[in-house]
Protein backbone atom coordinates (compact mmCIF):
# COMPACT_ATOMS: atom_id res chain seq x y z
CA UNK A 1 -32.13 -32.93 -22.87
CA UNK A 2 -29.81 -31.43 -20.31
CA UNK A 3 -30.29 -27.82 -21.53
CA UNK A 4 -33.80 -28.83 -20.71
CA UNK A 5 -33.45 -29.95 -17.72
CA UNK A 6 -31.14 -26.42 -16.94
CA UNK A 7 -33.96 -24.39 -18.18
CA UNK A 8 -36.35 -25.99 -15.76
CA UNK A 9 -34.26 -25.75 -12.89
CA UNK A 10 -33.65 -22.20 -13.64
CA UNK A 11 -37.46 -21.26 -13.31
CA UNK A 12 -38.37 -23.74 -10.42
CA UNK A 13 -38.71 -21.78 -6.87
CA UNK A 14 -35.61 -21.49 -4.85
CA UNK A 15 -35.40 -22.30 -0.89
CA UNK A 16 -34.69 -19.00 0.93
CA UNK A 17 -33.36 -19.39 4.63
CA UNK A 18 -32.14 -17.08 6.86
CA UNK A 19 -28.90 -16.26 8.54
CA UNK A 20 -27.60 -15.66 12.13
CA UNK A 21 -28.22 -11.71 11.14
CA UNK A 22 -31.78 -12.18 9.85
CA UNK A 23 -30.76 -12.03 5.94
CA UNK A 24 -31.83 -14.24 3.78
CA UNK A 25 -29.68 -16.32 1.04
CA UNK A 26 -30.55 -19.03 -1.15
CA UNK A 27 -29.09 -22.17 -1.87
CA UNK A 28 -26.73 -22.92 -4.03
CA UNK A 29 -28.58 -23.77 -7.59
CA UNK A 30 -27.04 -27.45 -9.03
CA UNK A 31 -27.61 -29.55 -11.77
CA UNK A 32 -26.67 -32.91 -13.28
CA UNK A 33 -23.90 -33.54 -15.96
CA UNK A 34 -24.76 -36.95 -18.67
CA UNK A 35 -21.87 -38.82 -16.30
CA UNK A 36 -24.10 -38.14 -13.23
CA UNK A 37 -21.25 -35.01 -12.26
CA UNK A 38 -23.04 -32.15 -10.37
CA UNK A 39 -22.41 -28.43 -11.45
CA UNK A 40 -23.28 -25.80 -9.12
CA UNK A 41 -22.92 -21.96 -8.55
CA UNK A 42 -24.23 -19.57 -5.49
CA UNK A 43 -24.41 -15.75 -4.91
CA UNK A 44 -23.16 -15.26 -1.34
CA UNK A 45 -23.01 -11.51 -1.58
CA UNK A 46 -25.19 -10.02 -1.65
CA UNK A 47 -27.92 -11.13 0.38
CA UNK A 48 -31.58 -11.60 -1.69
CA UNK A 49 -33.43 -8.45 -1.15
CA UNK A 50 -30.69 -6.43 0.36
CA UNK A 51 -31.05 -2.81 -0.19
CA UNK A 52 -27.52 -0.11 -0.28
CA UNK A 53 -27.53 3.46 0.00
CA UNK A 54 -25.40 6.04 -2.67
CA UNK A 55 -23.24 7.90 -1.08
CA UNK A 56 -23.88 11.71 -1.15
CA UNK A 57 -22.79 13.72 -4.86
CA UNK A 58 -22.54 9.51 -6.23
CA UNK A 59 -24.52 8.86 -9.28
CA UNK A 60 -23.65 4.56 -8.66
CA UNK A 61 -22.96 2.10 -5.82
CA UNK A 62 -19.92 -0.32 -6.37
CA UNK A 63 -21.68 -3.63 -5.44
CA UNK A 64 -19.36 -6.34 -4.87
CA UNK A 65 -20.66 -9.45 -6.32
CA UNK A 66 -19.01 -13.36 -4.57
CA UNK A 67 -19.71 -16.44 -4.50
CA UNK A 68 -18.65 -19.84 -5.88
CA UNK A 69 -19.20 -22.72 -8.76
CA UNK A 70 -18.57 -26.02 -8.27
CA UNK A 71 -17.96 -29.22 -10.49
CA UNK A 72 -17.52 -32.93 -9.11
CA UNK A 73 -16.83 -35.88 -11.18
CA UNK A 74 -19.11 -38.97 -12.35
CA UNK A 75 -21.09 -40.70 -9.24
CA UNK A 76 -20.29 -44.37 -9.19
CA UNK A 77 -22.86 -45.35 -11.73
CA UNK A 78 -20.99 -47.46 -14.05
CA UNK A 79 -20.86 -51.19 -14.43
CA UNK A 80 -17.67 -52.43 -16.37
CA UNK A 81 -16.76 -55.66 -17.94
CA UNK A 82 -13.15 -56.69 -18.29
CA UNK A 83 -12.67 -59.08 -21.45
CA UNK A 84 -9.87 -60.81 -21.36
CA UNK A 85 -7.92 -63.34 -24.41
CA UNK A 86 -6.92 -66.45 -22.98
CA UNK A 87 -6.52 -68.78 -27.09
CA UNK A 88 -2.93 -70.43 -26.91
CA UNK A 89 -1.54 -67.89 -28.98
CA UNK A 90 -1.12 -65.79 -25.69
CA UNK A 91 1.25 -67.88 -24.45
CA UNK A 92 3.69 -66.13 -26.88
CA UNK A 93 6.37 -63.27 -25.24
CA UNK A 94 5.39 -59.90 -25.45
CA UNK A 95 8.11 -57.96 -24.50
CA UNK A 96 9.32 -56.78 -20.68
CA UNK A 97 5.93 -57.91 -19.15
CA UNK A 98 6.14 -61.35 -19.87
CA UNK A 99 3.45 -63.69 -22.33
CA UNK A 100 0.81 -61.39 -24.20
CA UNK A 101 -1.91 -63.26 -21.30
CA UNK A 102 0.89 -62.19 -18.63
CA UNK A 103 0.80 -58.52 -20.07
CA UNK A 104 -3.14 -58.66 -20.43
CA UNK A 105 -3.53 -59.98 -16.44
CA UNK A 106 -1.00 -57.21 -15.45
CA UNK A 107 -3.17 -54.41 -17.50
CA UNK A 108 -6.54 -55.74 -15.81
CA UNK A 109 -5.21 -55.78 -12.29
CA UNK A 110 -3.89 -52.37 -12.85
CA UNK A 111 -7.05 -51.12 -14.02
CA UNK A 112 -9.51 -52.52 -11.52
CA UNK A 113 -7.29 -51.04 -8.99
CA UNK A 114 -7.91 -47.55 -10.54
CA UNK A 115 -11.93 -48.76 -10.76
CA UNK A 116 -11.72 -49.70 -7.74
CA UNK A 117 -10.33 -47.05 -5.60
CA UNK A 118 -11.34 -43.99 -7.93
CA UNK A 119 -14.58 -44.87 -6.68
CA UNK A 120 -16.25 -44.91 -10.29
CA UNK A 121 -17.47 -48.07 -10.44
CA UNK A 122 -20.95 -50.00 -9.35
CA UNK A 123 -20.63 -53.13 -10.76
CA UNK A 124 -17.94 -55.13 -12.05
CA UNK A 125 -17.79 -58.25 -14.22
CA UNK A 126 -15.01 -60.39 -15.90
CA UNK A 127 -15.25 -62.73 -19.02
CA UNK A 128 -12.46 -65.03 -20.34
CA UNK A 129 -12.51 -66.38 -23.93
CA UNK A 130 -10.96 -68.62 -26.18
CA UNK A 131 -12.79 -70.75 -28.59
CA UNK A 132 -15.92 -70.00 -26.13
CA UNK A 133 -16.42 -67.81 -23.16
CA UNK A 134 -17.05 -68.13 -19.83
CA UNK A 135 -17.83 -65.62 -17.41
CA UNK A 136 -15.72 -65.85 -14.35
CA UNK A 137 -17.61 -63.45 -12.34
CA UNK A 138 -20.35 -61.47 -13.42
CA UNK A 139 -22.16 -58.05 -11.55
CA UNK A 140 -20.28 -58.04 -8.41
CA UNK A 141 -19.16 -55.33 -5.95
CA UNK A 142 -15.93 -53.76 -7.18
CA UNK A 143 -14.15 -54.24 -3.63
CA UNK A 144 -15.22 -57.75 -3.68
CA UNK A 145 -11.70 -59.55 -3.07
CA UNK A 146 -12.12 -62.05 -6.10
CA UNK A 147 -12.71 -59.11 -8.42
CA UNK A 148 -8.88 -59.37 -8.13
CA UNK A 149 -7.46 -62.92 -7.92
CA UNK A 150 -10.05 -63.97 -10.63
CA UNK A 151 -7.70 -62.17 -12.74
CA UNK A 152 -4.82 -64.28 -11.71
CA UNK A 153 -6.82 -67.76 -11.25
CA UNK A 154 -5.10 -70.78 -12.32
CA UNK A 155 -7.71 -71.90 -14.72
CA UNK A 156 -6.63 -68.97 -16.62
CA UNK A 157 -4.26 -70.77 -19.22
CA UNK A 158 -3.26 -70.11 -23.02
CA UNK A 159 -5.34 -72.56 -24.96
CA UNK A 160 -7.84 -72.96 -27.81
CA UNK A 161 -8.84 -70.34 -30.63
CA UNK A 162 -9.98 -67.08 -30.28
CA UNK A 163 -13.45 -66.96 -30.57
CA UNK A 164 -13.82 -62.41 -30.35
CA UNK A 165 -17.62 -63.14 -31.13
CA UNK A 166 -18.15 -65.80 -28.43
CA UNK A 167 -17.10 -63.05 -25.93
CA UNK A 168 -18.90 -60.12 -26.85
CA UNK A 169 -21.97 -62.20 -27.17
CA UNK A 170 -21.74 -62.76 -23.30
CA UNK A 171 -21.37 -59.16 -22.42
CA UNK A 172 -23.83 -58.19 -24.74
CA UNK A 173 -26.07 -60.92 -22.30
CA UNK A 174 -24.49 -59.38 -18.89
CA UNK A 175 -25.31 -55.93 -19.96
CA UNK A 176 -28.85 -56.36 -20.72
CA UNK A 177 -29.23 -58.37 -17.61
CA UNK A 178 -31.85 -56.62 -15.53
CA UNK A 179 -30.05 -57.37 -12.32
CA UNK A 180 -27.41 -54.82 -14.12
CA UNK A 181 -28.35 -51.38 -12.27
CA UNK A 182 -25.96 -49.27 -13.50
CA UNK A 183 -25.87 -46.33 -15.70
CA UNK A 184 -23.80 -47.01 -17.90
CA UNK A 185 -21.66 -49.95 -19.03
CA UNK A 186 -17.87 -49.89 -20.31
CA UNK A 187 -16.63 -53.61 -22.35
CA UNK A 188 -13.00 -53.60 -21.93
CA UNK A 189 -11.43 -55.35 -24.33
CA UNK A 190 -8.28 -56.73 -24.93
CA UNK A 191 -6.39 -59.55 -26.94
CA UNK A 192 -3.39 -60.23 -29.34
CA UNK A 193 -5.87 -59.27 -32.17
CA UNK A 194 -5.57 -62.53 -33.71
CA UNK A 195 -9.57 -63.31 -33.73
CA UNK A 196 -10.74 -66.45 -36.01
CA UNK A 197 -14.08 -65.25 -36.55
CA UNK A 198 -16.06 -62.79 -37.92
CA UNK A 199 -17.13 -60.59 -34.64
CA UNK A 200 -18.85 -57.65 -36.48
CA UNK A 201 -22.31 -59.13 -35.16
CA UNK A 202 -21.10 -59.80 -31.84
CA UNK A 203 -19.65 -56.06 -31.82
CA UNK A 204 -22.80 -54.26 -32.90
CA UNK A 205 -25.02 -56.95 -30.67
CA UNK A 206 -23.59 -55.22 -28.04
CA UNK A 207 -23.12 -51.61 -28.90
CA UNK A 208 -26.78 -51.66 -29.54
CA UNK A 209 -27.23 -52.20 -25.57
CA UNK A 210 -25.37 -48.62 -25.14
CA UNK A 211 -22.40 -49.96 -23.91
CA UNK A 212 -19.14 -48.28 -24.48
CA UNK A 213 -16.55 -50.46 -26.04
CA UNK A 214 -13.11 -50.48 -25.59
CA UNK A 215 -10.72 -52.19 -27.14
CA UNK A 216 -7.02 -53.02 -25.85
CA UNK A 217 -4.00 -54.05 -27.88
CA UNK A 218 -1.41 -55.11 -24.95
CA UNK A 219 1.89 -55.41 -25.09
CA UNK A 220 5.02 -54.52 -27.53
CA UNK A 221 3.76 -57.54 -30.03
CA UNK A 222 0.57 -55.87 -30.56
CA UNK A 223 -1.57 -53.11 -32.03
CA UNK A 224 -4.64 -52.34 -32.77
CA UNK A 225 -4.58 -52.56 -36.67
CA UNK A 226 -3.07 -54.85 -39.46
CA UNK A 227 0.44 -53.81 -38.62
CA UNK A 228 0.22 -57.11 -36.68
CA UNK A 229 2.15 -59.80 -38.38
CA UNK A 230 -0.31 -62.50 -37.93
CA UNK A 231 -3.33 -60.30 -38.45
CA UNK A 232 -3.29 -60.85 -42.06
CA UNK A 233 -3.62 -64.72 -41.94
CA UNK A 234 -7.22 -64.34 -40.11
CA UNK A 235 -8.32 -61.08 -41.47
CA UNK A 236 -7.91 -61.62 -45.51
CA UNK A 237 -10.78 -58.92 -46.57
CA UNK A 238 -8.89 -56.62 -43.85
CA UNK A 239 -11.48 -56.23 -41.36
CA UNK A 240 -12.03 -57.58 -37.65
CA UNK A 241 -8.89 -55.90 -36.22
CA UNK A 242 -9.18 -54.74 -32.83
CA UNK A 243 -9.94 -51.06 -34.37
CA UNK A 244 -13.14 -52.79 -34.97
CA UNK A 245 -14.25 -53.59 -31.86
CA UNK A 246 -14.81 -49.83 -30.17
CA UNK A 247 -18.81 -48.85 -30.72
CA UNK A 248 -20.71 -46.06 -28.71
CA UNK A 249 -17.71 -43.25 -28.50
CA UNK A 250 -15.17 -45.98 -27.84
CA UNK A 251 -11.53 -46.58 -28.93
CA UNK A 252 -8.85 -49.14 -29.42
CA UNK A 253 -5.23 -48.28 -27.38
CA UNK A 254 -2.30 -50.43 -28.03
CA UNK A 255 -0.53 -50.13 -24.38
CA UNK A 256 2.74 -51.55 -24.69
CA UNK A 257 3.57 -51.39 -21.44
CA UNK A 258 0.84 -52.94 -18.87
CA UNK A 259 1.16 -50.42 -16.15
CA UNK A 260 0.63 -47.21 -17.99
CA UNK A 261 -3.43 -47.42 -18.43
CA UNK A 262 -5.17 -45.65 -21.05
CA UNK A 263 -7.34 -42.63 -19.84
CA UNK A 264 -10.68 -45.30 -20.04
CA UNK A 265 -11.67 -43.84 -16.51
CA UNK A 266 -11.00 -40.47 -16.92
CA UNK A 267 -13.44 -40.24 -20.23
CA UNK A 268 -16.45 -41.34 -18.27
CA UNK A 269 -16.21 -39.70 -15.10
CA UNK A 270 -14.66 -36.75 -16.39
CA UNK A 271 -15.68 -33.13 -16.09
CA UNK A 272 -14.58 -29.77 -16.61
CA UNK A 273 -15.97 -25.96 -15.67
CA UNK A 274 -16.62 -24.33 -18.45
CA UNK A 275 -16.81 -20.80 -18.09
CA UNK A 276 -18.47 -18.43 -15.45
CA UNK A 277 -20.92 -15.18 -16.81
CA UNK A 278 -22.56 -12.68 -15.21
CA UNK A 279 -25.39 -10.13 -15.98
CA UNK A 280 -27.00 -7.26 -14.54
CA UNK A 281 -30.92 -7.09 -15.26
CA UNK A 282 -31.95 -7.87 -18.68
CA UNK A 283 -28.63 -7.47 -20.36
CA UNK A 284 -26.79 -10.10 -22.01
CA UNK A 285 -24.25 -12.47 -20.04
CA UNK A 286 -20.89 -11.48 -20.26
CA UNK A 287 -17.93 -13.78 -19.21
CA UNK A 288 -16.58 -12.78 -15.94
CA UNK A 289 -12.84 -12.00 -16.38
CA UNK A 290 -10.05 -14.14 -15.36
CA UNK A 291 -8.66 -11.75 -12.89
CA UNK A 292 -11.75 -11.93 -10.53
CA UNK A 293 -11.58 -15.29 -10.43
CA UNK A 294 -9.69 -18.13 -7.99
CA UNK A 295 -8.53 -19.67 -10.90
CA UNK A 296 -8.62 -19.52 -14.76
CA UNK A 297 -11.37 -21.45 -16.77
CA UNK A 298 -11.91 -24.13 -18.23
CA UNK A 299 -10.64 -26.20 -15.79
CA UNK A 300 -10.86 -30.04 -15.28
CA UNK A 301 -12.72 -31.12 -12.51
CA UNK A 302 -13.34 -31.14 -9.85
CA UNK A 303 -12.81 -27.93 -8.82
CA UNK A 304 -14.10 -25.05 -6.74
CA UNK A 305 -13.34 -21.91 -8.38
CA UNK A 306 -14.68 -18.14 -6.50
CA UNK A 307 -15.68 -15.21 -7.92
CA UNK A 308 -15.72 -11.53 -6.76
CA UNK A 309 -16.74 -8.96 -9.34
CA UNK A 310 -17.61 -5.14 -9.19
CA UNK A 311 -20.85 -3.81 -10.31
CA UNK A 312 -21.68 -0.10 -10.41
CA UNK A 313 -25.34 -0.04 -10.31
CA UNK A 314 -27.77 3.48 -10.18
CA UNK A 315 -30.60 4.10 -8.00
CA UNK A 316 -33.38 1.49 -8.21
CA UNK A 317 -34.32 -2.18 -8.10
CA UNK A 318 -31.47 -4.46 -10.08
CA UNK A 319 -31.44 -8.34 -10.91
CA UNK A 320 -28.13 -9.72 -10.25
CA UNK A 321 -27.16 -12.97 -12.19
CA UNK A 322 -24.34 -16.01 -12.49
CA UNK A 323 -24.13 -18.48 -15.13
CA UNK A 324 -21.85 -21.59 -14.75
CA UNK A 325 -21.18 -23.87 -17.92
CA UNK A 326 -19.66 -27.14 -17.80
CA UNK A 327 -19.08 -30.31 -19.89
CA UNK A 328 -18.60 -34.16 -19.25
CA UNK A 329 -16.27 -36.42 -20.79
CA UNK A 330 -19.40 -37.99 -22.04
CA UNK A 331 -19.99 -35.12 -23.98
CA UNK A 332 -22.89 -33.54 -22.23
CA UNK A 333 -23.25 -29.79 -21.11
CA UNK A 334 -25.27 -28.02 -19.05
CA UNK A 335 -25.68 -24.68 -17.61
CA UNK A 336 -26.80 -23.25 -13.80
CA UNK A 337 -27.55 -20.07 -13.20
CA UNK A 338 -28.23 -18.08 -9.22
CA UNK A 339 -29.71 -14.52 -9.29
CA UNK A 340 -30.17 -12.00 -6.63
CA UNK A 341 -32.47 -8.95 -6.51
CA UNK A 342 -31.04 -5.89 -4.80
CA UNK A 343 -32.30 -2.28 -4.56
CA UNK A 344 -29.66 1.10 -4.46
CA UNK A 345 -31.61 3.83 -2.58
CA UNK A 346 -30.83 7.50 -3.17
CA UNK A 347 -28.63 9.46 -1.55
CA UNK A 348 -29.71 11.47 1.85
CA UNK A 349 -30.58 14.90 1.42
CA UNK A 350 -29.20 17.32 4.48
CA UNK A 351 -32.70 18.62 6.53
CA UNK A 352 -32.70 21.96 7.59
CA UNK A 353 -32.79 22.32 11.13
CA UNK A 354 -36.46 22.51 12.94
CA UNK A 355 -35.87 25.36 15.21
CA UNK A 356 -33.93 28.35 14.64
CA UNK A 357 -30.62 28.51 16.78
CA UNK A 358 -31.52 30.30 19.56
CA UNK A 359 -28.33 32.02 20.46
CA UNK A 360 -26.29 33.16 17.51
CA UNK A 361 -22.79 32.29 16.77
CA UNK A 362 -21.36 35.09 18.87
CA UNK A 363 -23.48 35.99 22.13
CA UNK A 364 -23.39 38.95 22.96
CA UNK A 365 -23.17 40.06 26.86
CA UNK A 366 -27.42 40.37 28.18
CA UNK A 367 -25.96 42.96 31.09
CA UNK A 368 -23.56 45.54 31.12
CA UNK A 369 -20.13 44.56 32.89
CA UNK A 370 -20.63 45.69 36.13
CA UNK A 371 -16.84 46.19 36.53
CA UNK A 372 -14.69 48.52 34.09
CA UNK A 373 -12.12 46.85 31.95
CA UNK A 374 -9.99 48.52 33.46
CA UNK A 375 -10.74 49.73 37.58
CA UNK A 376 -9.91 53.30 37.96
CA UNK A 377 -7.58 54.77 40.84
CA UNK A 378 -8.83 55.63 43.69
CA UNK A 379 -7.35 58.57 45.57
CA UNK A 380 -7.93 58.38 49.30
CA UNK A 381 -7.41 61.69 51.21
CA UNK A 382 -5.23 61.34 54.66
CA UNK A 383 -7.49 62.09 57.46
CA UNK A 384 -7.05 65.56 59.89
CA UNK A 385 -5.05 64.06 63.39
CA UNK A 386 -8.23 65.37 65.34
CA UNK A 387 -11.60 64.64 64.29
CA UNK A 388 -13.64 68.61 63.96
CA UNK A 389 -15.67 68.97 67.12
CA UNK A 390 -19.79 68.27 66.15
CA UNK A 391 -23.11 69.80 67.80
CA UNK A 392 -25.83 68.06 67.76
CA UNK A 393 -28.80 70.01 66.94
CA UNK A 394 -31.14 70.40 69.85
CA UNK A 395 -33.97 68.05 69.02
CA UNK A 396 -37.86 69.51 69.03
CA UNK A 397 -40.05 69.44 72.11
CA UNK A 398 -42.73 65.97 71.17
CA UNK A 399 -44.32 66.23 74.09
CA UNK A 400 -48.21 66.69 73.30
CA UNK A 401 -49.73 69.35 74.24
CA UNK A 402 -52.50 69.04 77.22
């Protein structure tokens, strides 16, 4: 389904807009983990439709290609319910954290406090049990103030048997309860493992809603399998131990102390980056190598992780493409990929000039030097002391005649 829903996102149209310079980019292409997660990856250089020029006697351009993927964790689509064993036997020590019910209200209040401010959670709703159930609160807000001091509430006292059916009957209810939006639901669990009936009903009742079921053995008294000393007595054909419980992917902890909290959150809203490949035209996707990236893949998210990778591309039009894989905790996958479509023009060619030069490289003089080189010397003669006397001729008669 959610390479599907890749393969249609990776033919749909994309938005192109335009930057402060007039080029256009696209948007960053995303899509959807199982756990609601998005995965996302953009070309920011180059530019769609941006053409480059070789450089003269270069047979390739080195095209730098950048950008980014992105992975987020699970959106707050999840609805859990917090089971809790209140039969006398919890009154019982269980180690540094008090009575096994002591070490069970410490675990819940620890967890909803991760629930609560990890931001994973929609709905929230909390069932006590011991020869019957009753739901103390059921589809509330998560920051609701009584989604804490329920956990703590006075009627809250060891008494009674411990009726595991009785309880998973009423989440099985809750969960199919139309006023329950969410996603997903998560049953957590948790008792001394001491159950007097047969529960393998209630258990598949309610895994056949799709809820994940948890199961939590608190405390240093208790575990999740027969191991526990009274677990025998009520379990004689060796089923119904609290490894029975899990369905849909779920598992049974024993936490044996109340404030370290199994990784219940972590496995639904969980995601991780996969792996980041890129392709020129219609070759095959090759995984970009580590040293061009921010940081090394996989890696849990969420994370931002760049890319900048050389591409020596010939003269023509070119398809430039980015894959990003990732994974859920859920165990979905899915794959985005962003393209760009670039063009390497050829090299200019040197014109020859339109006119001939008009004056060669050395000019040559148009007129003779009017001057020698070098100027000659110049004798002058002294003149005589007396100038020679001089007689003017006697000038003809131009009188006309009469």
């Amino acid at each position: 389904m959610f390479y599907l829903f890749s393969a249609i996102m990776a033919v749909m149209p994309k938005a192109t807009l335009s930057n402060n310079n007039g080029q256009s980019y696209v948007e960053p292409r995303i899509a959807d983990l199982s756990n609601g997660a998005k995965i996302s990856v953009n070309i920011t250089t180059p530019y769609d439709d941006e053409a480059f020029e070789l450089a003269r006697g270069e047979q390739n351009y080195p095209l730098a290609l950048q950008g980014s993927a992105f992975v987020g964790l699970g959106v707050p689509d999840i609805h859990y319910i917090y089971i809790m064993d209140t039969s006398g036997s919890t009154r019982d020590s269980d180690g540094a954290c008090g009575t096994v019910l002591e070490c069970m209200q410490a675990f819940f209040f620890n967890l909803h406090q991760r629930v609560e401010t990890g931001g994973s959670a929609e709905l929230v709703s909390f069932i006590g049990f011991d020869d019957d159930a009753t739901v103390i609160y059921r589809l509330q807000d998560p920051s609701d103030p009584s989604s804490f001091s329920a956990i703590y509430d006075a009627s809250l006292v060891p008494d009674g048997d411990t009726c595991c059916g009785c309880a998973l009957g009423k989440a099985s209810e809750i969960t199919s309860n139309p006023a329950n939006t969410a996603k997903t639901t998560v049953v957590v669990f948790a008792s001394d493992g001491m159950c007097h009936d047969n529960f393998i009903r209630g258990a598949n009742s309610l895994g056949n809603t799709g809820a994940i079921v948890h199961s939590i053995a608190v405390g240093e008294e208790v575990s999740c399998e027969k191991d526990n000393t009274w677990s025998w007595i009520f379990n004689p054909n060796e089923e119904n131990y609290l490894s029975d419980i899990p369905r849909n992917g779920g598992s049974c902890f024993s936490i044996p102390d109340s404030n370290t909290l199994p990784d219940i959150i972590d496995d639904i809203i969980g995601t991780t980056l996969v792996k980041l490949e890129a392709r020129v035209d219609a070759g095959d996707y090759i995984e970009i190598d580590a040293s061009s990236l921010s940081r090394s893949l996989p890696c849990e998210g969420p994370t931002l992780v760049t890319f900048d990778n050389t591409f020596f591309l010939p003269e023509g039009e070119h398809q430039l493409c980015v894959r990003a894989s990732g994974e859920d905790s859920m165990g979905g996958s899915a794959q985005i990929g962003d393209c760009r479509i670039v063009r390497v023009n050829e090299s200019p060619t040197e014109s020859p000039s339109v006119f001939p030069s008009i004056f060669p490289t050395h000019t040559p003089s148009l007129l003779p030097s009017l001057a020698p080189t070098s100027a000659p010397t110049v004798m002058i003669s002294a003149l005589p002391s007396t100038s020679p006397s001089v007689s003017p001729t006697s000038s003809p008669s131009t009188s006309p005649s009469a």
